[in-house]
PDB file of N, CA and C in Angstrom:
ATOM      1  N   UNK A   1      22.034  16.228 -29.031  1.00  0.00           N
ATOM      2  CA  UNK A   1      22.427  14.842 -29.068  1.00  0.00           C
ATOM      3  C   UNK A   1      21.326  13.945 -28.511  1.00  0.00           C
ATOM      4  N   UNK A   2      20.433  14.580 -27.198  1.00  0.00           N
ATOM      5  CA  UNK A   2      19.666  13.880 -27.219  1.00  0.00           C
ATOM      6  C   UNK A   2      18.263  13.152 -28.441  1.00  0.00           C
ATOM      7  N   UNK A   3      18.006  13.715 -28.885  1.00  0.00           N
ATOM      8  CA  UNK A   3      17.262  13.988 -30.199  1.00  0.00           C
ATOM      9  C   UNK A   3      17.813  12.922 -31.035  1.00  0.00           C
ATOM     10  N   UNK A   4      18.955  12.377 -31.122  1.00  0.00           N
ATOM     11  CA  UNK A   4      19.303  11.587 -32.319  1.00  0.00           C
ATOM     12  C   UNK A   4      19.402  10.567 -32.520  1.00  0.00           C
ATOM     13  N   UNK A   5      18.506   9.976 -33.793  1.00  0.00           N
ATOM     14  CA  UNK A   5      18.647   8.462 -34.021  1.00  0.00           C
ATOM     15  C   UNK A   5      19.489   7.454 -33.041  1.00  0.00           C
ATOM     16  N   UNK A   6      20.962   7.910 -33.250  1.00  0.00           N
ATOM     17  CA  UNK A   6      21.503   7.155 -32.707  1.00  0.00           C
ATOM     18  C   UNK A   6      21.266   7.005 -30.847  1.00  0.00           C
ATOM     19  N   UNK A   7      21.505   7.926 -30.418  1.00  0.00           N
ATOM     20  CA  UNK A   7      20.980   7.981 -29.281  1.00  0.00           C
ATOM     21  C   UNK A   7      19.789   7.058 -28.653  1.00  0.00           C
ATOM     22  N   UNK A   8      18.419   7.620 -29.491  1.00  0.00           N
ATOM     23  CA  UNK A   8      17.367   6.556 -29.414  1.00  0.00           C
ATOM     24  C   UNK A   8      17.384   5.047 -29.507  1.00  0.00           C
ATOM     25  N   UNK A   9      18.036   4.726 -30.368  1.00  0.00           N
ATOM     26  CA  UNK A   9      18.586   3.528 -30.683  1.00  0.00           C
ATOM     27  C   UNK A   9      19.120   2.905 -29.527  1.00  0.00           C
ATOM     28  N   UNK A  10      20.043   3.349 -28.843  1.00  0.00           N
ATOM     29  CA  UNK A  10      20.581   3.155 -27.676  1.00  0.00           C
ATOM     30  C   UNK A  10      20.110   2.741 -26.756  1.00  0.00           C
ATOM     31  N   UNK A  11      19.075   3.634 -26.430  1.00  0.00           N
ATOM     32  CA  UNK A  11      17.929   3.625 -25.220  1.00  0.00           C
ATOM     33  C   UNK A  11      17.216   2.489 -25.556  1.00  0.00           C
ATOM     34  N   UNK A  12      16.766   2.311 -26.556  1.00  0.00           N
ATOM     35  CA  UNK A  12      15.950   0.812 -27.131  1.00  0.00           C
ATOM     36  C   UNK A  12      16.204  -0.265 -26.850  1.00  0.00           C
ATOM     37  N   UNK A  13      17.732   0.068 -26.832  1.00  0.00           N
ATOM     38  CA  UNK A  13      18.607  -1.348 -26.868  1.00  0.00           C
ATOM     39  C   UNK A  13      18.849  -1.824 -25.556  1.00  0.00           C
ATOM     40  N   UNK A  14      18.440  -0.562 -24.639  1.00  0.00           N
ATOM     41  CA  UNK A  14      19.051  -0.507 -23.096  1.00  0.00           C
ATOM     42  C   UNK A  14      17.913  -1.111 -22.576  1.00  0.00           C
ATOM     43  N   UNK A  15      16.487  -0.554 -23.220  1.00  0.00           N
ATOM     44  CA  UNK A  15      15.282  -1.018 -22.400  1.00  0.00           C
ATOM     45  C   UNK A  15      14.708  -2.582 -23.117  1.00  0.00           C
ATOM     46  N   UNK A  16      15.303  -2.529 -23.930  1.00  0.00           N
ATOM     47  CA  UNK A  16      15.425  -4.380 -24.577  1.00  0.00           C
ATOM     48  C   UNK A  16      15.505  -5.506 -23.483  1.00  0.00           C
ATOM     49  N   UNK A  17      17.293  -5.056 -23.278  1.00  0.00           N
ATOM     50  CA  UNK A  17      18.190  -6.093 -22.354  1.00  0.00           C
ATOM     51  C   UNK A  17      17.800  -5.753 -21.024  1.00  0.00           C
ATOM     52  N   UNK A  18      17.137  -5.147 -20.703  1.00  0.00           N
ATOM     53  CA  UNK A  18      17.194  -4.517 -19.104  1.00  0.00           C
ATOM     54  C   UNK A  18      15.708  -5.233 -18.672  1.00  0.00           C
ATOM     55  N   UNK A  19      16.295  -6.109 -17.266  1.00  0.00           N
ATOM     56  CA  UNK A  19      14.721  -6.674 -16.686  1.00  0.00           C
ATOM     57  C   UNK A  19      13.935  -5.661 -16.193  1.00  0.00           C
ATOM     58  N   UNK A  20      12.768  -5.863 -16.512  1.00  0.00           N
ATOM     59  CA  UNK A  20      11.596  -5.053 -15.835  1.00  0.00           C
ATOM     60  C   UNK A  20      11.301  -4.727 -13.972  1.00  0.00           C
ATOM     61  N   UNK A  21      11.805  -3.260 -13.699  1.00  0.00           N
ATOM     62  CA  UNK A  21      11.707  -3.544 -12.345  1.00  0.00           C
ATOM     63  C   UNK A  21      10.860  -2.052 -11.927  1.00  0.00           C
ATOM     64  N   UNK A  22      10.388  -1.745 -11.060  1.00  0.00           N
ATOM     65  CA  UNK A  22      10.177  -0.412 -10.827  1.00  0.00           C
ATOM     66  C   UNK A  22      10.809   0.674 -11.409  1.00  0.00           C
ATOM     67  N   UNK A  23      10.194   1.967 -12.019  1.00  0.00           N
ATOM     68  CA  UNK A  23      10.974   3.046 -12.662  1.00  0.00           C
ATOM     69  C   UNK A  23      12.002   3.408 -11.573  1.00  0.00           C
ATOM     70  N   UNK A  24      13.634   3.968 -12.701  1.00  0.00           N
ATOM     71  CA  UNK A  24      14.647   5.380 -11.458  1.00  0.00           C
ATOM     72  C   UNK A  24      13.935   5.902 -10.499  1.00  0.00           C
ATOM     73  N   UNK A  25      14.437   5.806  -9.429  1.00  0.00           N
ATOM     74  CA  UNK A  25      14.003   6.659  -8.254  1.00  0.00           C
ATOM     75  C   UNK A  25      12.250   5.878  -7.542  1.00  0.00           C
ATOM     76  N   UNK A  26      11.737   5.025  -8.341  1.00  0.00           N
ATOM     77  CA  UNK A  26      10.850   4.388  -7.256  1.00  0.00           C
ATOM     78  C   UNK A  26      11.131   3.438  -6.630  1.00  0.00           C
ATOM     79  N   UNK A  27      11.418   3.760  -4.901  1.00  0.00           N
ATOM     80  CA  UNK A  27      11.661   2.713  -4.015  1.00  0.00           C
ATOM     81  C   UNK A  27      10.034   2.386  -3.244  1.00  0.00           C
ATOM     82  N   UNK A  28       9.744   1.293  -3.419  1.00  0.00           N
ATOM     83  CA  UNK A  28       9.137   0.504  -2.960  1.00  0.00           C
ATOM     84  C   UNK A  28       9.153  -0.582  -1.815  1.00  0.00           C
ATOM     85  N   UNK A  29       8.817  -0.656  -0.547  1.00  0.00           N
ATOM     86  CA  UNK A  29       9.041  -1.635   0.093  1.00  0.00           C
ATOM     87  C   UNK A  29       7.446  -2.698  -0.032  1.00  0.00           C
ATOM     88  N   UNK A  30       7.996  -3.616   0.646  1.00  0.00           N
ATOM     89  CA  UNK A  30       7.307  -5.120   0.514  1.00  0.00           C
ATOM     90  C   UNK A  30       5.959  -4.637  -0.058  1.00  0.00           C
ATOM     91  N   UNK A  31       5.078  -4.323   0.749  1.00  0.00           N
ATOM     92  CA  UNK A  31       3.637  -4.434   0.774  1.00  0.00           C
ATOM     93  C   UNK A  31       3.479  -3.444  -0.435  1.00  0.00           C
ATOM     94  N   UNK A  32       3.997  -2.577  -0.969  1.00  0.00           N
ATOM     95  CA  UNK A  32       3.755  -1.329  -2.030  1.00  0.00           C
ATOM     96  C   UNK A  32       4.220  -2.545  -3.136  1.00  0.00           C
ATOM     97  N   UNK A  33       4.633  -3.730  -3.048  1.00  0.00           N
ATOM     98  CA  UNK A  33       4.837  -4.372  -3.899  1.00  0.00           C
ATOM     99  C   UNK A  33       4.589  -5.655  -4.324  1.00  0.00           C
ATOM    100  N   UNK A  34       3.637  -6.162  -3.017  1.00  0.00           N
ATOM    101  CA  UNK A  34       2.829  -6.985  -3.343  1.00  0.00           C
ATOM    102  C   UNK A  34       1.802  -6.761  -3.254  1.00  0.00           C
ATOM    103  N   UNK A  35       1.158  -5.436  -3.150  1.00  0.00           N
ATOM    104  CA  UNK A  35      -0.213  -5.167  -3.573  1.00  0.00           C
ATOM    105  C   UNK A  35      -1.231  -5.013  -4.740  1.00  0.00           C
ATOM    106  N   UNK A  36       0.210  -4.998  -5.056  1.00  0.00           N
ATOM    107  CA  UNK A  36       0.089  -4.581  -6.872  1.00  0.00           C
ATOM    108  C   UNK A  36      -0.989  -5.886  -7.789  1.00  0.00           C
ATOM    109  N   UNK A  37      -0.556  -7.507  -6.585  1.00  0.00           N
ATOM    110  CA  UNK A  37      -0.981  -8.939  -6.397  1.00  0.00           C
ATOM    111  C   UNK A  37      -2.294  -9.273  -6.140  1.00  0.00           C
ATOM    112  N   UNK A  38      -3.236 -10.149  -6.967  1.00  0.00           N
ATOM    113  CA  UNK A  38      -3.771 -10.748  -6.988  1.00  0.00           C
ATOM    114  C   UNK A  38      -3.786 -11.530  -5.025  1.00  0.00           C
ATOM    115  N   UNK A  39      -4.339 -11.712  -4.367  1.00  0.00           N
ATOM    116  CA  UNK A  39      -4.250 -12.002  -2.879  1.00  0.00           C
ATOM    117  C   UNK A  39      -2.758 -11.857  -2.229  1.00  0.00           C
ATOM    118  N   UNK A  40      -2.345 -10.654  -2.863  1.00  0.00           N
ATOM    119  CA  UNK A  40      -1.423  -9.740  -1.794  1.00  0.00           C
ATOM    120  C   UNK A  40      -0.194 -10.981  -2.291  1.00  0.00           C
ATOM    121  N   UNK A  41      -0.211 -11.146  -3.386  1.00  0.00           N
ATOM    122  CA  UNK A  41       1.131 -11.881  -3.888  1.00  0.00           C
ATOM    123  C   UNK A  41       1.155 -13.583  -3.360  1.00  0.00           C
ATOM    124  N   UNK A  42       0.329 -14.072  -3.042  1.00  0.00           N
ATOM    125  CA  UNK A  42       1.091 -15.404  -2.791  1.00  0.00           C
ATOM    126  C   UNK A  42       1.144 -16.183  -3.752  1.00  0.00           C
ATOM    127  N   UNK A  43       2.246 -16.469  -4.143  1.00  0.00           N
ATOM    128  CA  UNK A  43       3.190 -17.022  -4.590  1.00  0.00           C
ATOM    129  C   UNK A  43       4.055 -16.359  -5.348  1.00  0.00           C
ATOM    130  N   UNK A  44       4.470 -15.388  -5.226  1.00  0.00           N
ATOM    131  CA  UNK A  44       5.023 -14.427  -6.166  1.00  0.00           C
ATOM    132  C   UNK A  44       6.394 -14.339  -5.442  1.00  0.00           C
ATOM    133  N   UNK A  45       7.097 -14.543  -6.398  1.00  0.00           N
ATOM    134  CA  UNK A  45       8.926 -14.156  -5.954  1.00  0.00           C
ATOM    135  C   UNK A  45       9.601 -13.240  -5.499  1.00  0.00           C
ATOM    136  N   UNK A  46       9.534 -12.658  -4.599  1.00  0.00           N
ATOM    137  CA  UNK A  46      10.425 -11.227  -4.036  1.00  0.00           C
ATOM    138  C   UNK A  46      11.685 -11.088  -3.883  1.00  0.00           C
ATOM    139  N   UNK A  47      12.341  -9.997  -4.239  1.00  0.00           N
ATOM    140  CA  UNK A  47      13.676  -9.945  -3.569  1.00  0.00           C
ATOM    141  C   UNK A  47      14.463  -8.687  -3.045  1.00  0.00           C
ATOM    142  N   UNK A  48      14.687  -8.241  -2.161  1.00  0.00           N
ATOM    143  CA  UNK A  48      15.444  -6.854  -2.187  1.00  0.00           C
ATOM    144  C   UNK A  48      16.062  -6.704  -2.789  1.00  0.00           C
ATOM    145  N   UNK A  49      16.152  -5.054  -3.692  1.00  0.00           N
ATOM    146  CA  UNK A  49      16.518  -4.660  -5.168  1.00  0.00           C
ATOM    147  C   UNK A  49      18.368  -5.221  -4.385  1.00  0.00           C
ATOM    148  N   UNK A  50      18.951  -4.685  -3.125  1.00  0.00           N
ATOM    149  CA  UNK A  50      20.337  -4.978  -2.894  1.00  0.00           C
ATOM    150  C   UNK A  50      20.795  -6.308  -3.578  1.00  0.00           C
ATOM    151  N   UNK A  51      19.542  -6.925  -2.991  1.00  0.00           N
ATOM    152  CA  UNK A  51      20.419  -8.865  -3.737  1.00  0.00           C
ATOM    153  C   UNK A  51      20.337  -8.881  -5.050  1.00  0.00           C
ATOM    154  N   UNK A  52      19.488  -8.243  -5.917  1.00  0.00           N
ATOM    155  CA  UNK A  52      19.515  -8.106  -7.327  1.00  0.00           C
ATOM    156  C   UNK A  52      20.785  -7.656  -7.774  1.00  0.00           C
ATOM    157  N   UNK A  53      20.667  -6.082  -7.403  1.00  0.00           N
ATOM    158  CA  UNK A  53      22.079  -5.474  -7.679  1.00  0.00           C
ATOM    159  C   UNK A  53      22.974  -5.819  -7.420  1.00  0.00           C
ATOM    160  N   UNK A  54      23.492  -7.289  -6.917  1.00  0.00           N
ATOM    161  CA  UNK A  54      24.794  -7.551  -5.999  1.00  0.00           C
ATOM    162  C   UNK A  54      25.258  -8.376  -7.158  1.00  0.00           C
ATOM    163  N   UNK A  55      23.910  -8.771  -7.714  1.00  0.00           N
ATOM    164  CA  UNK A  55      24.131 -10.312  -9.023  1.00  0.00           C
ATOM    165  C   UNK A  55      24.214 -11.711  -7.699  1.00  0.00           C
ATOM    166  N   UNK A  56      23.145 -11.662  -6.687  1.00  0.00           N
ATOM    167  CA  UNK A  56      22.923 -12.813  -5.863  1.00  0.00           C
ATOM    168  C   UNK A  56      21.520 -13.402  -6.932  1.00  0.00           C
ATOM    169  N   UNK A  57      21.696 -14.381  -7.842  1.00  0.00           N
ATOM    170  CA  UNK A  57      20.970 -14.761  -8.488  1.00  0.00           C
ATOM    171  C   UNK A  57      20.413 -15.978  -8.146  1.00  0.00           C
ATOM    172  N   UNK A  58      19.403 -16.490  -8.134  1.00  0.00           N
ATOM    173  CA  UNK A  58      18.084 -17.452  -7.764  1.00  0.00           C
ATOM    174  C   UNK A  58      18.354 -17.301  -5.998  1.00  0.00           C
ATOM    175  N   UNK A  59      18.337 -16.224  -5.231  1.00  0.00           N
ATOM    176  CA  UNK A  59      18.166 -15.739  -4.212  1.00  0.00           C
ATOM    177  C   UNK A  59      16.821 -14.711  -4.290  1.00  0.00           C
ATOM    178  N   UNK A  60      15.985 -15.014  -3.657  1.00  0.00           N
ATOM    179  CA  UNK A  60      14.340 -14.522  -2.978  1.00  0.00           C
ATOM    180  C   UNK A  60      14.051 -15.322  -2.331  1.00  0.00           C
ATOM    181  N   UNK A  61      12.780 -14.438  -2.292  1.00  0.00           N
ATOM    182  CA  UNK A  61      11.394 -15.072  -1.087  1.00  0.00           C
ATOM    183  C   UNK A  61       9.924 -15.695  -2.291  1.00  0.00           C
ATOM    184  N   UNK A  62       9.643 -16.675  -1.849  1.00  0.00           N
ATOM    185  CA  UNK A  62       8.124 -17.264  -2.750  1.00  0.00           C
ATOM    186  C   UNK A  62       7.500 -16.575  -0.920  1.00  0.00           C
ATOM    187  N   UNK A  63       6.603 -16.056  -1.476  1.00  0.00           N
ATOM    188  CA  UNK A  63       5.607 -15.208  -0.777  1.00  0.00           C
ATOM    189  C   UNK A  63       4.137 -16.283  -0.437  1.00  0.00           C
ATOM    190  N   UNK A  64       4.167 -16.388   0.925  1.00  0.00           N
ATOM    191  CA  UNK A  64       3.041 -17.779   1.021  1.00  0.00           C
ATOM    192  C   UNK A  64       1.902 -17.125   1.924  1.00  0.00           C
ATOM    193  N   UNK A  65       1.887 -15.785   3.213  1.00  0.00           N
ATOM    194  CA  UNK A  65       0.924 -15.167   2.857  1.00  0.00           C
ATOM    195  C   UNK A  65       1.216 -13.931   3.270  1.00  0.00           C
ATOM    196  N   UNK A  66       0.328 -12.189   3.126  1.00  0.00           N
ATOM    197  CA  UNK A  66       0.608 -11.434   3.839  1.00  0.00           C
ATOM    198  C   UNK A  66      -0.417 -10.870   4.239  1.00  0.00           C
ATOM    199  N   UNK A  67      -0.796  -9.447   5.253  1.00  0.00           N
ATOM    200  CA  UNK A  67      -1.620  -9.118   5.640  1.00  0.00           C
ATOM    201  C   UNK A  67      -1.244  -7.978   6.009  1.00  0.00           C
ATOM    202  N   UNK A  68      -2.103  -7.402   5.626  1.00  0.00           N
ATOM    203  CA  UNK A  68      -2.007  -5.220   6.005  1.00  0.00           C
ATOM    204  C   UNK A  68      -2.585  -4.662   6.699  1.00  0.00           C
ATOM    205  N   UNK A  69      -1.709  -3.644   7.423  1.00  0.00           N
ATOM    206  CA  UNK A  69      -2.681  -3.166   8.177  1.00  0.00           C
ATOM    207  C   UNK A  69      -4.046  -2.479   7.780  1.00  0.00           C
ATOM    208  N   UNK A  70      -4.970  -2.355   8.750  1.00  0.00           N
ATOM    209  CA  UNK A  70      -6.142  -1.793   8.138  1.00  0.00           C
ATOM    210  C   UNK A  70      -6.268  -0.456   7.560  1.00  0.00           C
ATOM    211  N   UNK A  71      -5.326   0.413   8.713  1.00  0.00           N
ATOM    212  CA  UNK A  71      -5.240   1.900   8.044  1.00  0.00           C
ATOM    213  C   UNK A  71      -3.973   2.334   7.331  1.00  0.00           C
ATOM    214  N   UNK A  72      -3.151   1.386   7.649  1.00  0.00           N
ATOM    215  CA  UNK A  72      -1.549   1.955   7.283  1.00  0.00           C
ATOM    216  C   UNK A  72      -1.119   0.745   5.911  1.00  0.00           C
ATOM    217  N   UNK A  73      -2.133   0.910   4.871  1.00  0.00           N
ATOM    218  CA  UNK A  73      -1.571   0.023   3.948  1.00  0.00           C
ATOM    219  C   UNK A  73      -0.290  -0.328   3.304  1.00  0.00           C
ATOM    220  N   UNK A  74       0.542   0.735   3.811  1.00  0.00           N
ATOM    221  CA  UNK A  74       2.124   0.340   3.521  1.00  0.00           C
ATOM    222  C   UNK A  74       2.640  -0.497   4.842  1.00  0.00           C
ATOM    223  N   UNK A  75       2.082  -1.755   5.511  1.00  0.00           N
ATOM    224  CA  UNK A  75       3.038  -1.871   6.694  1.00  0.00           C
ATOM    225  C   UNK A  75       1.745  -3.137   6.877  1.00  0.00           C
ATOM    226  N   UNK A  76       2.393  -4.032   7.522  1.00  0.00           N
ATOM    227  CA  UNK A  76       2.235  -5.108   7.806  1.00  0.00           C
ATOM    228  C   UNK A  76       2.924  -6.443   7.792  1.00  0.00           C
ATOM    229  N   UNK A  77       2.540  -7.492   7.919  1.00  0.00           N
ATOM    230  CA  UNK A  77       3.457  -8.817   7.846  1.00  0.00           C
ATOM    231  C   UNK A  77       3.761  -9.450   6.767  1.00  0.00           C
ATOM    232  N   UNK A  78       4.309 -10.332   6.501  1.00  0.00           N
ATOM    233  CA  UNK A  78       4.538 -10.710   5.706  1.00  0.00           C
ATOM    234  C   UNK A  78       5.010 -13.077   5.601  1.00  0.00           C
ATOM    235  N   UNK A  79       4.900 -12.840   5.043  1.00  0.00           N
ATOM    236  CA  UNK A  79       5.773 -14.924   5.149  1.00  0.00           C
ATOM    237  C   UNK A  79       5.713 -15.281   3.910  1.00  0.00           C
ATOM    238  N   UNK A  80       7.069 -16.139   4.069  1.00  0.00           N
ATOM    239  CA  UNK A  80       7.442 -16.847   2.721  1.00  0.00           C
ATOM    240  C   UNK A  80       8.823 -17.867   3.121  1.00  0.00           C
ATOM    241  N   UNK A  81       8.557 -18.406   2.274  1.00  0.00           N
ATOM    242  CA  UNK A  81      10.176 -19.343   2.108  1.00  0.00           C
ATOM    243  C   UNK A  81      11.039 -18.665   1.360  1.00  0.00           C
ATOM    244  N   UNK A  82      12.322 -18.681   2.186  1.00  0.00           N
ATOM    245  CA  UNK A  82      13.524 -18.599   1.508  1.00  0.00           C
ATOM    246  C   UNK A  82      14.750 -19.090   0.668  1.00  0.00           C
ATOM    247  N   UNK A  83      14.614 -19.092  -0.379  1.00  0.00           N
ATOM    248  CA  UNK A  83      15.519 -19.340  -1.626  1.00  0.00           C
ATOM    249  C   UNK A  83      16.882 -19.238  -1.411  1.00  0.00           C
ATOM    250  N   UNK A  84      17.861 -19.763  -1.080  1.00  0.00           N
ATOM    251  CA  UNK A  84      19.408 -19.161  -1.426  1.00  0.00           C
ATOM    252  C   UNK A  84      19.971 -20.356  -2.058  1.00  0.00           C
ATOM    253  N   UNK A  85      20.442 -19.695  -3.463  1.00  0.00           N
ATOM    254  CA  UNK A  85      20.528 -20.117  -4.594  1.00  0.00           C
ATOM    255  C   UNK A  85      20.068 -21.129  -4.858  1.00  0.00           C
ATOM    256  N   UNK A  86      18.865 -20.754  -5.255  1.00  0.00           N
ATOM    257  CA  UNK A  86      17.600 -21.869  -5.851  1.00  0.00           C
ATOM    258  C   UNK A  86      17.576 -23.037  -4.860  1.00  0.00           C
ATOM    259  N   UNK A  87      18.078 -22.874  -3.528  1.00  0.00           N
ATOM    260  CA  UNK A  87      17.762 -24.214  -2.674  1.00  0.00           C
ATOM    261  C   UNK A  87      16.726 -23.234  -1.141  1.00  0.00           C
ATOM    262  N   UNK A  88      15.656 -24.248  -0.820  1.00  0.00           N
ATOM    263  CA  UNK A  88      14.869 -23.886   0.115  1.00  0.00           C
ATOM    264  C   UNK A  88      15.810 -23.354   1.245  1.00  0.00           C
ATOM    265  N   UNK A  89      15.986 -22.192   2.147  1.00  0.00           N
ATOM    266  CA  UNK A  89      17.419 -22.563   3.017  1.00  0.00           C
ATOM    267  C   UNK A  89      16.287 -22.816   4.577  1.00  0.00           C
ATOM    268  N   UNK A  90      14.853 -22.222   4.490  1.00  0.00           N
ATOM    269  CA  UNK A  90      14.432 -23.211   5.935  1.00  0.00           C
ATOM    270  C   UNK A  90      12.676 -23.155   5.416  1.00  0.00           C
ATOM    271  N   UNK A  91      11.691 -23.250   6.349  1.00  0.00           N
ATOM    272  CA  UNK A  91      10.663 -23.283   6.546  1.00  0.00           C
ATOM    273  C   UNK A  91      10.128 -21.817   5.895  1.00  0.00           C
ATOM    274  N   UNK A  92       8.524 -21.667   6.022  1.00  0.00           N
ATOM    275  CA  UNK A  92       7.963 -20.805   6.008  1.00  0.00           C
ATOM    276  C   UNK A  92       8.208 -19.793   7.790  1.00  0.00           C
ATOM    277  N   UNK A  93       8.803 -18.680   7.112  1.00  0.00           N
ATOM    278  CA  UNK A  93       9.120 -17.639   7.995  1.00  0.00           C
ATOM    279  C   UNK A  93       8.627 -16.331   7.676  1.00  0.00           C
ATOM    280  N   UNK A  94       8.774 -15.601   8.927  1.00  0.00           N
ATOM    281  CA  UNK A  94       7.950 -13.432   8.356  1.00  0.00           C
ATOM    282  C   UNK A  94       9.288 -13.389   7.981  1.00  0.00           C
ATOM    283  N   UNK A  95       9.194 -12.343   7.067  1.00  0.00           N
ATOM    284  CA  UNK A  95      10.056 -11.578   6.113  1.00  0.00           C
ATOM    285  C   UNK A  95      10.424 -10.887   7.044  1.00  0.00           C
ATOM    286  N   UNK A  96      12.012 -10.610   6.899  1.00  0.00           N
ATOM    287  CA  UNK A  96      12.783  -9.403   7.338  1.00  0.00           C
ATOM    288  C   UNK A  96      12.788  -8.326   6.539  1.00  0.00           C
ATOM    289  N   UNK A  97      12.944  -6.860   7.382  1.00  0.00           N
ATOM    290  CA  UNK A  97      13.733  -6.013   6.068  1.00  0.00           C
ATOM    291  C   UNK A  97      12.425  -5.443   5.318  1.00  0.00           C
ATOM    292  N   UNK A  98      11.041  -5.731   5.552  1.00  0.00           N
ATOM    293  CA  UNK A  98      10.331  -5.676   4.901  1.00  0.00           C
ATOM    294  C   UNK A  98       9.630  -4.161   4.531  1.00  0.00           C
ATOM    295  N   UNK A  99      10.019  -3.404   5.310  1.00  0.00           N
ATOM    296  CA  UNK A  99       9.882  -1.848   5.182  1.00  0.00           C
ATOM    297  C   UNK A  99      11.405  -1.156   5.298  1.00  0.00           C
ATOM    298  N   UNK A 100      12.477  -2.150   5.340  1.00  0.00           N
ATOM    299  CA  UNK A 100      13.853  -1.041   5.560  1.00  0.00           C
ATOM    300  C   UNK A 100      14.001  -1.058   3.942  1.00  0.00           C
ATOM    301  N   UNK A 101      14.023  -2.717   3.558  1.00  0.00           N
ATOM    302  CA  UNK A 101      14.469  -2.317   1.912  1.00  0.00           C
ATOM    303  C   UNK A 101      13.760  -2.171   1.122  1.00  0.00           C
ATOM    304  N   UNK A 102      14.440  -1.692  -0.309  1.00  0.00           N
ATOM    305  CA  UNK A 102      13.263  -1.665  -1.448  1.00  0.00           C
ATOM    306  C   UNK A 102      13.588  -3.108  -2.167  1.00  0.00           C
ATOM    307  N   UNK A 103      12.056  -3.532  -1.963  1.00  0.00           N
ATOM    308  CA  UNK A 103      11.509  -4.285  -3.300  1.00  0.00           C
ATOM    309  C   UNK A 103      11.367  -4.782  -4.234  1.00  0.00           C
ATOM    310  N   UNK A 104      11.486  -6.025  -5.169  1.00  0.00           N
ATOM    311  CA  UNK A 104      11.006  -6.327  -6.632  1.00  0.00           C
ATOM    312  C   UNK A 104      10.524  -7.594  -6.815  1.00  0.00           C
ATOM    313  N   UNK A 105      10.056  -7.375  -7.898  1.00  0.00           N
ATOM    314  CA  UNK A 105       9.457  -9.201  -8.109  1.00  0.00           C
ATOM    315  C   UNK A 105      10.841  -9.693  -9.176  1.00  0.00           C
ATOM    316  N   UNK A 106      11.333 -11.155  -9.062  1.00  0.00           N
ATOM    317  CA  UNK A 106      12.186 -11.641  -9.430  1.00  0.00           C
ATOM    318  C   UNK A 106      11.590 -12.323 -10.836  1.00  0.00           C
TER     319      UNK A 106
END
């Protein structure tokens, strides 16, 4: 069954409608995901995959700057403004959460 037209079809249709986020099973925190960035993401939209999956929509972070450690490139600081639902909710602040959760660009 796997093998069959229809099946394939399916999957097509799944990876159509489906937003682009890290593959099954890659968890990523902050910095593994704004490195990926042009000057370590600033301005780039973040959000923990939880608020995605919850359907908390125009909830992230605009990423304003970060900085890594020298030897431990997964770990360092982070700042940005916070979004809750598409309204600024304060100032430029460090990111929480930034190595507990996983990751995505919005």
């Amino acid at each position: 069954m796997k093998g069959s037209p229809a099946f394939r079809a399916l999957i097509e249709q799944f990876a159509a409608t489906t937003p682009l986020r890290q593959p099954i099973g890659r968890k990523s925190n902050l910095y593994e995901v704004l490195k990926r960035f042009p000057e370590l993401g600033k301005g780039v939209k973040v959000a923990p995959l939880q608020w995605v999956d919850n359907g908390l929509k125009d909830c992230y972070y605009v990423v304003t700057r970060a900085e890594l450690k020298p030897r431990r490139i997964h770990h360092g600081h982070a700042w940005g403004v916070r979004f809750w639902k598409g309204r600024p909710v304060e100032k430029e602040t460090q990111i929480k959460g930034d190595l507990k959760w996983n990751w995505t660009t919005v």
